[in-house]
Protein backbone atom coordinates (compact mmCIF):
# COMPACT_ATOMS: atom_id res chain seq x y z
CA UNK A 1 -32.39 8.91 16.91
CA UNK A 2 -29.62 11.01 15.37
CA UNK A 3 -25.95 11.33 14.40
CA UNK A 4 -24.83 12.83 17.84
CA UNK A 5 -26.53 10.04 19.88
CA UNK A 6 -24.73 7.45 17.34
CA UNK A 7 -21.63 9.35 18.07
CA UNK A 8 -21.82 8.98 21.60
CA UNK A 9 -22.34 5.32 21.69
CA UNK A 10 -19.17 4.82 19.39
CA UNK A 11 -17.20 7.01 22.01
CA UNK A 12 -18.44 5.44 24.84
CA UNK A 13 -17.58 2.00 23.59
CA UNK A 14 -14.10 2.75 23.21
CA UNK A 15 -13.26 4.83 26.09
CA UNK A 16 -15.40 2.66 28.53
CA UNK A 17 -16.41 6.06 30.06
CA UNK A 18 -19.04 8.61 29.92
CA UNK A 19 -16.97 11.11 31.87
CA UNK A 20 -14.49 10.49 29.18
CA UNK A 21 -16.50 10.79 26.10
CA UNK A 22 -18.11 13.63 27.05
CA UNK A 23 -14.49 15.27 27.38
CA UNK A 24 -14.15 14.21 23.78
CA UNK A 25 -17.22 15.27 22.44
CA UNK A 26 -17.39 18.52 24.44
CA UNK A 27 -20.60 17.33 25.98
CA UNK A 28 -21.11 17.45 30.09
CA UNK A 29 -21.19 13.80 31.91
CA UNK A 30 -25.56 14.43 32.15
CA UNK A 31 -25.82 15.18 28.04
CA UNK A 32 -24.01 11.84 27.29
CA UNK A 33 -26.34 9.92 29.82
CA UNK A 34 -29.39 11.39 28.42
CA UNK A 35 -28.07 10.79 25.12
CA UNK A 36 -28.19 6.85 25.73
CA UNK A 37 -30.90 7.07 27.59
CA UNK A 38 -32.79 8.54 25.27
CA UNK A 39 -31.74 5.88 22.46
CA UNK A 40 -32.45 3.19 25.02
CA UNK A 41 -35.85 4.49 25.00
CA UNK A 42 -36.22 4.62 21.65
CA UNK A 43 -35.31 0.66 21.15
CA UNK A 44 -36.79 -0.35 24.64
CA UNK A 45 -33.48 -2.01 25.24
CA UNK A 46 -30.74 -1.50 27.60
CA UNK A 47 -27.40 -0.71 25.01
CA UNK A 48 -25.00 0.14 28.17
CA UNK A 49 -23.79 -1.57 30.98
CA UNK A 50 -23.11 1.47 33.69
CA UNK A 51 -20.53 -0.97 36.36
CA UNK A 52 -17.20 0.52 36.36
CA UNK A 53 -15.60 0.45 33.45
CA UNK A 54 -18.53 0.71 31.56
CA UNK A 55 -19.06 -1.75 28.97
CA UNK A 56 -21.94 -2.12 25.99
CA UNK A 57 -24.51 -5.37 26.53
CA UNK A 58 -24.60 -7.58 24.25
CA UNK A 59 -27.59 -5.76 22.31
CA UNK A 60 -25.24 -2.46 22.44
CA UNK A 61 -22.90 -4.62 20.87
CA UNK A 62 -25.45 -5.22 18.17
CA UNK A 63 -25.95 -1.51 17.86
CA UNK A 64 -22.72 -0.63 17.76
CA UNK A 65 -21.83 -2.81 14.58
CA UNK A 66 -24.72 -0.94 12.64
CA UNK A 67 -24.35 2.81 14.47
CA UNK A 68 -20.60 2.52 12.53
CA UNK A 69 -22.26 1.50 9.06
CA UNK A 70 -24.38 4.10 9.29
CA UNK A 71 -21.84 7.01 10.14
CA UNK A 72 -19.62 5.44 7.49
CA UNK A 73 -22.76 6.34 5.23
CA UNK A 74 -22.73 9.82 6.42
CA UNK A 75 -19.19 10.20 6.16
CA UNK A 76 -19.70 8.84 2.36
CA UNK A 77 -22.57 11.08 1.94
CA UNK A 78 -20.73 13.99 2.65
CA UNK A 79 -17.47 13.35 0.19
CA UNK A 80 -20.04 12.78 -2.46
CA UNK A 81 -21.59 16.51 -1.59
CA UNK A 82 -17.92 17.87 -1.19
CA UNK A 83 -17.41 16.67 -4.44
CA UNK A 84 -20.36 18.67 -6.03
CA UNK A 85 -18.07 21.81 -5.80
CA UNK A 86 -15.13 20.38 -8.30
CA UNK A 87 -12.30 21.39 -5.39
CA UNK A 88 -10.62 17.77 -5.18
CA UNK A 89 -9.66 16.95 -1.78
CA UNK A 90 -10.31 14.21 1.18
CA UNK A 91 -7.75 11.61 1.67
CA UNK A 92 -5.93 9.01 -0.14
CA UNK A 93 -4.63 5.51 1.45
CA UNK A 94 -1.84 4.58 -1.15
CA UNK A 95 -0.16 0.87 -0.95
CA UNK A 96 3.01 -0.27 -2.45
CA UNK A 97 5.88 -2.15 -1.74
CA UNK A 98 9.07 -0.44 -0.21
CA UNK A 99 11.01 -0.43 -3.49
CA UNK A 100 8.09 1.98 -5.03
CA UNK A 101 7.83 4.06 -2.50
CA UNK A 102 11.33 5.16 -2.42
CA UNK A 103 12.00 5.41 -6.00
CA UNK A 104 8.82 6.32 -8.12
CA UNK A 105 6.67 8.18 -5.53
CA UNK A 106 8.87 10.93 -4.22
CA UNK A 107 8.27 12.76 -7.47
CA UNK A 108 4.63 11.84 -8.36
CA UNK A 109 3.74 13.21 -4.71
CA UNK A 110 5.51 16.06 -4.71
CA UNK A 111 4.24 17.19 -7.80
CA UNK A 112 0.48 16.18 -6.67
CA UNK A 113 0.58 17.84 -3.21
CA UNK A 114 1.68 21.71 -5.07
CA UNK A 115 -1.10 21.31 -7.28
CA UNK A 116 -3.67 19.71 -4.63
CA UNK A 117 -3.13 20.74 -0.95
CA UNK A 118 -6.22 20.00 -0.24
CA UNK A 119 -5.73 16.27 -1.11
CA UNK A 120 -3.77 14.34 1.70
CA UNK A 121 -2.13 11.21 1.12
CA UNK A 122 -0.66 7.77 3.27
CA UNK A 123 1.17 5.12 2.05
CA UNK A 124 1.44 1.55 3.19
CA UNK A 125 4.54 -0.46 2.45
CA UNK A 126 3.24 -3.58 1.79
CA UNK A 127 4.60 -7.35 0.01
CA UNK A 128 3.52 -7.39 -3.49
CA UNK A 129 1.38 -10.48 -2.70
CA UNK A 130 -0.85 -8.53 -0.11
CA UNK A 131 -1.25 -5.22 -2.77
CA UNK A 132 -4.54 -6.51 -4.39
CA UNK A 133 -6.05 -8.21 -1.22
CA UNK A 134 -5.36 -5.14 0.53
CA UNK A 135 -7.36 -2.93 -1.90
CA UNK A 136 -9.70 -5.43 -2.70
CA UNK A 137 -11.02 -5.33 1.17
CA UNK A 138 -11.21 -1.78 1.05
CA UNK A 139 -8.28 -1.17 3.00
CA UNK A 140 -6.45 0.79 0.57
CA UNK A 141 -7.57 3.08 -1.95
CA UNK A 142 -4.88 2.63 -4.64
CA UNK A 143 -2.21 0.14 -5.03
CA UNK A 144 0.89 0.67 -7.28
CA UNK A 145 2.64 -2.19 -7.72
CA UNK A 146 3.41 -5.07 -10.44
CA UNK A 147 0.28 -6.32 -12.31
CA UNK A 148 0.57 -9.94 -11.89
CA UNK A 149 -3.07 -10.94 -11.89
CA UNK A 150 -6.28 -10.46 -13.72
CA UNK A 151 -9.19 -9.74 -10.76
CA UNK A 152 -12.74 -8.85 -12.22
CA UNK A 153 -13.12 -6.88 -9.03
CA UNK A 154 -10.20 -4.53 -9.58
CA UNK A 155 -9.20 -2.26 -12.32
CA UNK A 156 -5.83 -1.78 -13.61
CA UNK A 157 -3.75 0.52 -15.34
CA UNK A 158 0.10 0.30 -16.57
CA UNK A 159 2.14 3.29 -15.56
CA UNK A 160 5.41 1.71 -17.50
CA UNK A 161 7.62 -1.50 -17.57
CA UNK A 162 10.34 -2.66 -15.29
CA UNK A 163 13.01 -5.75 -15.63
CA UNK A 164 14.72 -7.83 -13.00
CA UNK A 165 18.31 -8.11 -13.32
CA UNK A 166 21.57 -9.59 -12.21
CA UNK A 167 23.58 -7.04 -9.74
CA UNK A 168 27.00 -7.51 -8.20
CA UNK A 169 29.53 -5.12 -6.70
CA UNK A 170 32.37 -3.51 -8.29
CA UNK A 171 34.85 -5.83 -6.66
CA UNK A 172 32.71 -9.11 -8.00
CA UNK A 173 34.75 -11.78 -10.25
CA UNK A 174 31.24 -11.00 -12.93
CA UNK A 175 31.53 -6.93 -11.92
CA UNK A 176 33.58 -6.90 -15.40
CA UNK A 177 31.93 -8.86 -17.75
CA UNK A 178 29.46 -6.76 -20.32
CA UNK A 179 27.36 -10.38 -20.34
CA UNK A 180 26.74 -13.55 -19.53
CA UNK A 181 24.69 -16.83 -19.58
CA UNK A 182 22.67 -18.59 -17.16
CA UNK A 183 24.57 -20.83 -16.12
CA UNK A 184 26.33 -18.10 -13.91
CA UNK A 185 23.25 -18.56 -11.59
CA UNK A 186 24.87 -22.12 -11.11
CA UNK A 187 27.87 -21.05 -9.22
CA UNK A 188 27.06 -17.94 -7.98
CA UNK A 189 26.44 -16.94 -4.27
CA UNK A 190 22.98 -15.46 -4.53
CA UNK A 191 20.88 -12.94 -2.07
CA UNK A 192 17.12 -13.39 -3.07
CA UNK A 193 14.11 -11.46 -2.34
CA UNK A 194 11.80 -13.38 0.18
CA UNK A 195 9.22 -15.71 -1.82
CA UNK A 196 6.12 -13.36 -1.15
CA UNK A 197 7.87 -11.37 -4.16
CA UNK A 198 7.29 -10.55 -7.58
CA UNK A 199 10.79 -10.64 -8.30
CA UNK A 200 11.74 -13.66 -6.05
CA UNK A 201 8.78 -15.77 -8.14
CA UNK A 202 10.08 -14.44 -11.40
CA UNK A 203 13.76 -15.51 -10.49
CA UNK A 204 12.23 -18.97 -9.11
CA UNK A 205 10.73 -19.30 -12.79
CA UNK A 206 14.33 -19.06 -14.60
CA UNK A 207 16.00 -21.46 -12.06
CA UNK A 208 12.96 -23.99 -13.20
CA UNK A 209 13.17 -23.28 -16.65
CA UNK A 210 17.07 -23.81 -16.57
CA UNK A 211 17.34 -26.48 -14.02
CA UNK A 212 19.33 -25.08 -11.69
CA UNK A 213 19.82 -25.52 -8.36
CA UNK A 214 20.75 -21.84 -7.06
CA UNK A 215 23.28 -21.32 -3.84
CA UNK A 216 21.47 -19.14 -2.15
CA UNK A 217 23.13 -17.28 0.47
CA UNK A 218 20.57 -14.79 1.80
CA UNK A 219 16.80 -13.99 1.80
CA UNK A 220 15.33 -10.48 2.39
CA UNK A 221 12.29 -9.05 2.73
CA UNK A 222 12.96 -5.58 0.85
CA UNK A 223 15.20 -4.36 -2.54
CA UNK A 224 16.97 -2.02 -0.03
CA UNK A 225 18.13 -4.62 1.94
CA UNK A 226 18.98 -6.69 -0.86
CA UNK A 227 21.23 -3.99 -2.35
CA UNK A 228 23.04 -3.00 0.89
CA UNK A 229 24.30 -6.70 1.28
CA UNK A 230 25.39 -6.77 -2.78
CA UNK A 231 26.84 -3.12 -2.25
CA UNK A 232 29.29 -4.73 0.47
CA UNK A 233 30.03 -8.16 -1.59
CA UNK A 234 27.85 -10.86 -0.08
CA UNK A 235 26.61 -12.08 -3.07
CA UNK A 236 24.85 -11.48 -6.24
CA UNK A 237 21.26 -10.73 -6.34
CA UNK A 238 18.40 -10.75 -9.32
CA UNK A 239 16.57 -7.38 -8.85
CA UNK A 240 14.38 -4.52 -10.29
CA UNK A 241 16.21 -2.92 -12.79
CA UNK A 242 14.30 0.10 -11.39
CA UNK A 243 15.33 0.01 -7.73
CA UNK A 244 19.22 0.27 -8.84
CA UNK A 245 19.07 2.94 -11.40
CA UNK A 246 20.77 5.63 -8.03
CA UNK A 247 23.24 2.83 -7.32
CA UNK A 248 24.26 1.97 -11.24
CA UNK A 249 24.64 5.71 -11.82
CA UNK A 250 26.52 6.02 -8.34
CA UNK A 251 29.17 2.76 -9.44
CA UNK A 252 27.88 0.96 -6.09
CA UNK A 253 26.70 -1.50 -7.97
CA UNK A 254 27.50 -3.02 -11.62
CA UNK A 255 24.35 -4.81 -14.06
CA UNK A 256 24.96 -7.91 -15.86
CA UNK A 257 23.18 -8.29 -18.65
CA UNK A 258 21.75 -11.89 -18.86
CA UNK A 259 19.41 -12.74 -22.14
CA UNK A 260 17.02 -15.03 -19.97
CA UNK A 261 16.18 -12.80 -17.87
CA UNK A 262 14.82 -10.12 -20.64
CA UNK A 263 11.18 -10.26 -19.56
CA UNK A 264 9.24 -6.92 -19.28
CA UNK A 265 7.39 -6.52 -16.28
CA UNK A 266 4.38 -4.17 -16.16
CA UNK A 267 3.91 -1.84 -13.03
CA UNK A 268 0.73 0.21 -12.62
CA UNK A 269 -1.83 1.24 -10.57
CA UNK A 270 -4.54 -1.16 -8.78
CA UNK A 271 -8.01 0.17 -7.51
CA UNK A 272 -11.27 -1.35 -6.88
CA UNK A 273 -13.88 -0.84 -9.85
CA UNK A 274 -17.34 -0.81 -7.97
CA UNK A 275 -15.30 1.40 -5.09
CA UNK A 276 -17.36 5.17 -5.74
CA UNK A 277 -14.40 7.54 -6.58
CA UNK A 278 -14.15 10.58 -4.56
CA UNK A 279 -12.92 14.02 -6.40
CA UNK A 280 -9.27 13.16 -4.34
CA UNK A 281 -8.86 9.53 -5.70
CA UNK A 282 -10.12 10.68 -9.02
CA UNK A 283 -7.76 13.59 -9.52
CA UNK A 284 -5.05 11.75 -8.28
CA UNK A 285 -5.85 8.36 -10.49
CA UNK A 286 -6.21 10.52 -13.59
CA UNK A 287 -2.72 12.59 -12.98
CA UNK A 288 -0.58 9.26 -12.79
CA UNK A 289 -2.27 7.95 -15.87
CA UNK A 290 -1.52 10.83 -17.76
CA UNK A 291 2.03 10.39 -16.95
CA UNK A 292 4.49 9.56 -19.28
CA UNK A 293 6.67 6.25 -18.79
CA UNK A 294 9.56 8.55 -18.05
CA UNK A 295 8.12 10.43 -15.46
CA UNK A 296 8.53 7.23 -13.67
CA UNK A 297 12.34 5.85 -15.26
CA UNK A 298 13.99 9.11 -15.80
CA UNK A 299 17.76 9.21 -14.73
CA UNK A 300 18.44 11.93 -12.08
C-alpha cells in the first residue's frame, strides 16, 4: 500500500468515476484500476463497486474513513518537516465575529502578510457563542473574540479591553446629553444585538440588575447592522465601544456615557492548547501578542 493508491480511493469516492479521477490525478483510466485493484488485493476485499456511477462498498467505506486519517498524518508530517527550516508559512483558518473582522484585523493582516507571504490566511465570521466550539473541534485555528469562558482545552490570551455602550444619532432627544442614568433604558426605543451575543448577554445582565423591562424595537445579528439602523434614527442601541470609534469620529453617531454600563470587557485570542503549532500559527500567535493595546484601539 502507499500514498498514491490512498489518493486514488479518496478521488474516486468523490467523483464516482475512475475516468474522472484519473483526469485529476494525471493518471490514465488502467493506472487508477490497477491502483484499486492492487489495494483490493492487498486486503482480500472488494473496496469499489464498478456499476455506473461507481460507488465504494461498504468495506471501502471503512477504508475510506481511515485512508483520510492517514493522509491527514502525512499532511501533518510534512508541516512539522517544513517547519525544520525556520521559513514560517502554511495556512491559517482565523474565526471572529463580523465586528472584529472589520475593525481590528485589517491592520494586523496587512502588516502580517508584508512580513510573511508565505503565510496565507481565512477568516470565518462567526457568533461569539460558536468562537470556542469552533476551535475547540479543530475547525479553526485561532479565534479572536471576547473571552467569556474558562475551557481547560483552550488557551487564551488578552489582546486589550473593549466596553459596550449606549449609541444614538445626532438627531436623538439623548444625542445631547454628556450623561445619563439607567433608567433611560426604560423609555427608550432600543435595537439589540441577537441573544447569541456577547454584547446582547451583557446588556440582558443590566436590564436584570435594574429591573427593567426594555422596549425593544429591533434585533440583529451583526454591529454593522445595528449601527446602520441607529445611524438613520430607529432607535438606540448598547454596543462595542470599539465597533463605533469610525462612526463617533465621523458624527454619525453620538456615545452616551452611562455609569452602569462601565464594565471592561477583555478581547483576545482563542487557540487549542494540545493543537501542535505549525511555524505559520506560531509566528502569527506570537506577532498579535506582542502587540500593544493600541495597535488594536488607535483612532485613525
Amino acid at each position: 500500500m502507499n500514498i498514491s493508491q490512498l489518493e486514488t480511493l479518496i478521488t474516486i469516492s468523490k467523483t464516482m468515476s475512475f475516468r474522472k479521477a484519473g483526469e485529476l490525478l494525471n493518471l490514465t483510466q488502467p493506472a487508477v484500476s490497477a491502483q484499486i485493484k492492487s489495494l483490493e488485493d492487498e486486503f482480500n476485499t472488494v473496496l469499489v463497486d464498478r456499476n455506473q456511477p461507481v460507488t465504494l462498498t461498504d468495506r471501502g467505506q471503512v477504508f475510506l474513513e481511515h485512508a483520510e486519517r492517514m493522509l491527514d498524518i502525512v499532511d501533518e508530517l510534512k508541516q512539522k518537516l517544513s517547519d525544520l527550516d525556520e521559513t514560517p508559512q502554511g495556512r491559517i483558518v482565523l474565526g471572529t465575529t463580523t465586528s472584529i473582522a472589520i475593525q481590528i484585523l485589517p491592520r494586523v493582516l496587512s502588516y502580517f502578510q508584508d512580513q510573511f507571504p508565505l503565510i496565507k490566511t481565512s477568516i470565518q465570521s462567526l457568533p461569539s457563542s460558536q468562537i470556542y466550539t469552533q476551535v475547540e473541534n479543530g475547525l479553526v485555528d485561532i479565534g479572536i473574540g471576547y473571552l467569556t469562558e474558562r475551557n481547560p482545552n483552550l488557551s487564551t490570551s488578552v489582546l486589550y479591553y473593549d466596553t459596550f455602550e449606549l449609541v444614538v444619532s445626532p438627531a436623538h432627544p439623548l444625542a445631547k446629553k454628556k450623561h445619563a442614568a439607567v433608567d433611560v433604558l426604560r423609555s427608550t426605543p432600543l435595537i439589540l444585538l441577537s441573544p447569541d451575543t456577547v454584547g446582547r448577554r451583557f446588556t440582558e445582565a443590566v436590564f436584570k440588575k435594574y429591573n427593567i423591562e426594555p422596549n425593544v424595537v429591533m434585533e440583529l445579528s451583526s454591529s454593522e447592522e445595528v449601527k446602520r439602523m441607529v445611524e438613520i434614527d430607529l432607535g438606540a442601541a448598547i454596543i462595542s465601544k470599539q465597533s463605533v470609534a469610525h462612526e463617533l469620529r465621523q458624527g454619525t453617531l453620538r456615545m452616551i456615557p452611562l455609569s452602569e454600563l462601565e464594565v471592561s470587557h477583555p478581547v483576545g485570542v482563542i487557540y487549542k492548547s494540545s493543537r501542535y503549532l505549525n511555524s505559520a500559527m506560531h509566528q502569527f500567535l506570537s506577532d498579535l501578542k506582542g502587540m500593544p493595546e493600541t495597535q488594536f484601539i488607535s483612532s485613525e
